[in-house]
C-alpha atoms as a PDB file:
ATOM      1  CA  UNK A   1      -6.687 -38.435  18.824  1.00  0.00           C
ATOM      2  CA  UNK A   2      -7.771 -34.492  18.810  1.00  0.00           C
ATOM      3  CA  UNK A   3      -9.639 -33.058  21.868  1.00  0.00           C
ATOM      4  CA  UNK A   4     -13.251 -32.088  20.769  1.00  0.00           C
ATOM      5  CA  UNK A   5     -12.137 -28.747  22.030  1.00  0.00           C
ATOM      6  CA  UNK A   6     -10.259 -28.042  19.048  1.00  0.00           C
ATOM      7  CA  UNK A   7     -12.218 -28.845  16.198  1.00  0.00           C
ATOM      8  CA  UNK A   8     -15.234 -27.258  14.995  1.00  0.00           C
ATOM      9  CA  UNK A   9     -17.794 -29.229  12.259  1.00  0.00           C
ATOM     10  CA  UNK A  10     -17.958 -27.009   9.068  1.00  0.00           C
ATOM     11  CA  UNK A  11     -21.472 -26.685   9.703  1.00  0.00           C
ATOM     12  CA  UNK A  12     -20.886 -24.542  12.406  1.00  0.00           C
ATOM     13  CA  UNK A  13     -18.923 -22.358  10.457  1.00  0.00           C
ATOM     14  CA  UNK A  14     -21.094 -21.969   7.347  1.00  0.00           C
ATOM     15  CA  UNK A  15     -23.684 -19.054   8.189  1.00  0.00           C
ATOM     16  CA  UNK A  16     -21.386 -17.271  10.761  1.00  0.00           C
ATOM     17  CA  UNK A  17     -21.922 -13.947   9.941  1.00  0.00           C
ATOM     18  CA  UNK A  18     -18.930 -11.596   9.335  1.00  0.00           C
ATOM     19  CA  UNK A  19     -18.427  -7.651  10.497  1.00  0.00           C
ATOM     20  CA  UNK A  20     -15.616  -5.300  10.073  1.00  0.00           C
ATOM     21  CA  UNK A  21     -14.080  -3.175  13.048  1.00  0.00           C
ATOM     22  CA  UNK A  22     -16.697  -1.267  12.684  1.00  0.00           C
ATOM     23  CA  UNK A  23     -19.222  -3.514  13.462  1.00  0.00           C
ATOM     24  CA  UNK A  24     -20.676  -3.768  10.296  1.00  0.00           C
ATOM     25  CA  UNK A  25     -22.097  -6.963   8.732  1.00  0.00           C
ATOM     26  CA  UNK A  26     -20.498  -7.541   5.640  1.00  0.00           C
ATOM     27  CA  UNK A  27     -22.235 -10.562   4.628  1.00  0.00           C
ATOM     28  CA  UNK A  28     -22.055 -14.679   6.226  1.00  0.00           C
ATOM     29  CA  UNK A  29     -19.673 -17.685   5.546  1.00  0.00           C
ATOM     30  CA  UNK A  30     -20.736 -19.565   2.724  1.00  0.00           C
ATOM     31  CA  UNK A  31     -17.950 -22.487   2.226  1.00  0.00           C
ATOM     32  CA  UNK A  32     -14.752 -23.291   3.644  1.00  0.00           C
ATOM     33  CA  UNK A  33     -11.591 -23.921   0.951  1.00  0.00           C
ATOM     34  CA  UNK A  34      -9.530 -26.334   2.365  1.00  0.00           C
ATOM     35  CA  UNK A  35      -6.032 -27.668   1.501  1.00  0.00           C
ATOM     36  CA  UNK A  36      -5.582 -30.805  -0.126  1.00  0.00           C
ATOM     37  CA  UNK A  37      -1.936 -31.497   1.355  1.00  0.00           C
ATOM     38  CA  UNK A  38      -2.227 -30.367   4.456  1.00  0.00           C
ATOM     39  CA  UNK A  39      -6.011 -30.703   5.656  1.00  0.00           C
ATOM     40  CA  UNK A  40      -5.914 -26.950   7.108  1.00  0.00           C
ATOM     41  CA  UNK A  41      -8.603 -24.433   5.921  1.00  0.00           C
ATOM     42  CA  UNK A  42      -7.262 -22.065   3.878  1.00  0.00           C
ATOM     43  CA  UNK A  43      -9.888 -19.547   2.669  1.00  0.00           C
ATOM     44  CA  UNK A  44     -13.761 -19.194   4.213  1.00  0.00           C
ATOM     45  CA  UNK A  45     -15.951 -18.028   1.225  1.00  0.00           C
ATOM     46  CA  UNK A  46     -18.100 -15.039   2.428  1.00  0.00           C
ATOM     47  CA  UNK A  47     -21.092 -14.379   0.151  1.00  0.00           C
ATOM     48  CA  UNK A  48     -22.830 -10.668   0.571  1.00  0.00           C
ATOM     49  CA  UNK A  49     -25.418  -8.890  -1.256  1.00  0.00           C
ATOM     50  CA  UNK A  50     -23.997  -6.078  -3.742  1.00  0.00           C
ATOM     51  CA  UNK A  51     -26.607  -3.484  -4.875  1.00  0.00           C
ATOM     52  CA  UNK A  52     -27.798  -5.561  -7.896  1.00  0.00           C
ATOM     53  CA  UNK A  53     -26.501  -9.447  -7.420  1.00  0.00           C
ATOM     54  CA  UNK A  54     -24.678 -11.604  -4.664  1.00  0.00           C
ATOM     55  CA  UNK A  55     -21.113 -11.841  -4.145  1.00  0.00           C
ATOM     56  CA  UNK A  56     -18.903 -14.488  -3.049  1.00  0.00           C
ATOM     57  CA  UNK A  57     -15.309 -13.380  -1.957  1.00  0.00           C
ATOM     58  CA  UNK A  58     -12.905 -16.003  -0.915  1.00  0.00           C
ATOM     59  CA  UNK A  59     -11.119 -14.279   2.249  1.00  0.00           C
ATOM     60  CA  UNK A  60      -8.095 -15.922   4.226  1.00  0.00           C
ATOM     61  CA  UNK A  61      -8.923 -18.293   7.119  1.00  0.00           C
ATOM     62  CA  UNK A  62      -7.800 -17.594  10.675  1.00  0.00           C
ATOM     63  CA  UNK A  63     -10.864 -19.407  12.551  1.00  0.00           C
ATOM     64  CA  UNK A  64     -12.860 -18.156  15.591  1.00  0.00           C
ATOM     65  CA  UNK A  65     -11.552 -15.094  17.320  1.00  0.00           C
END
């Protein structure tokens, strides 16, 4: 059995927003990628707005910091 205290429901997750060190919002997590074998995440799928369309970039998962 896993302690409540360390999982987290991918709803949670999807429309976390995400910055860079600078404090900048680069856009908000979209979808999580997770492996088949294993079960772990693998990649969160940030989507941001580019000057003329949306963008979804699959970036590696290292979960709540």
């Amino acid at each position: 059995m896993t302690s409540a205290n360390t999982v987290i429901s991918s709803e949670r997750v999807e429309g976390t927003a995400v910055y860079n060190a600078a404090g900048d919002k680069l856009g908000t997590i979209d979808d999580l990628m997770i492996d088949k074998v294993s079960g772990q995440v693998r990649y969160a799928v940030m989507s941001s707005a580019a000057s003329w369309a949306w963008a979804r970039t699959a970036i590696p998962f290292r979960g709540p910091c």
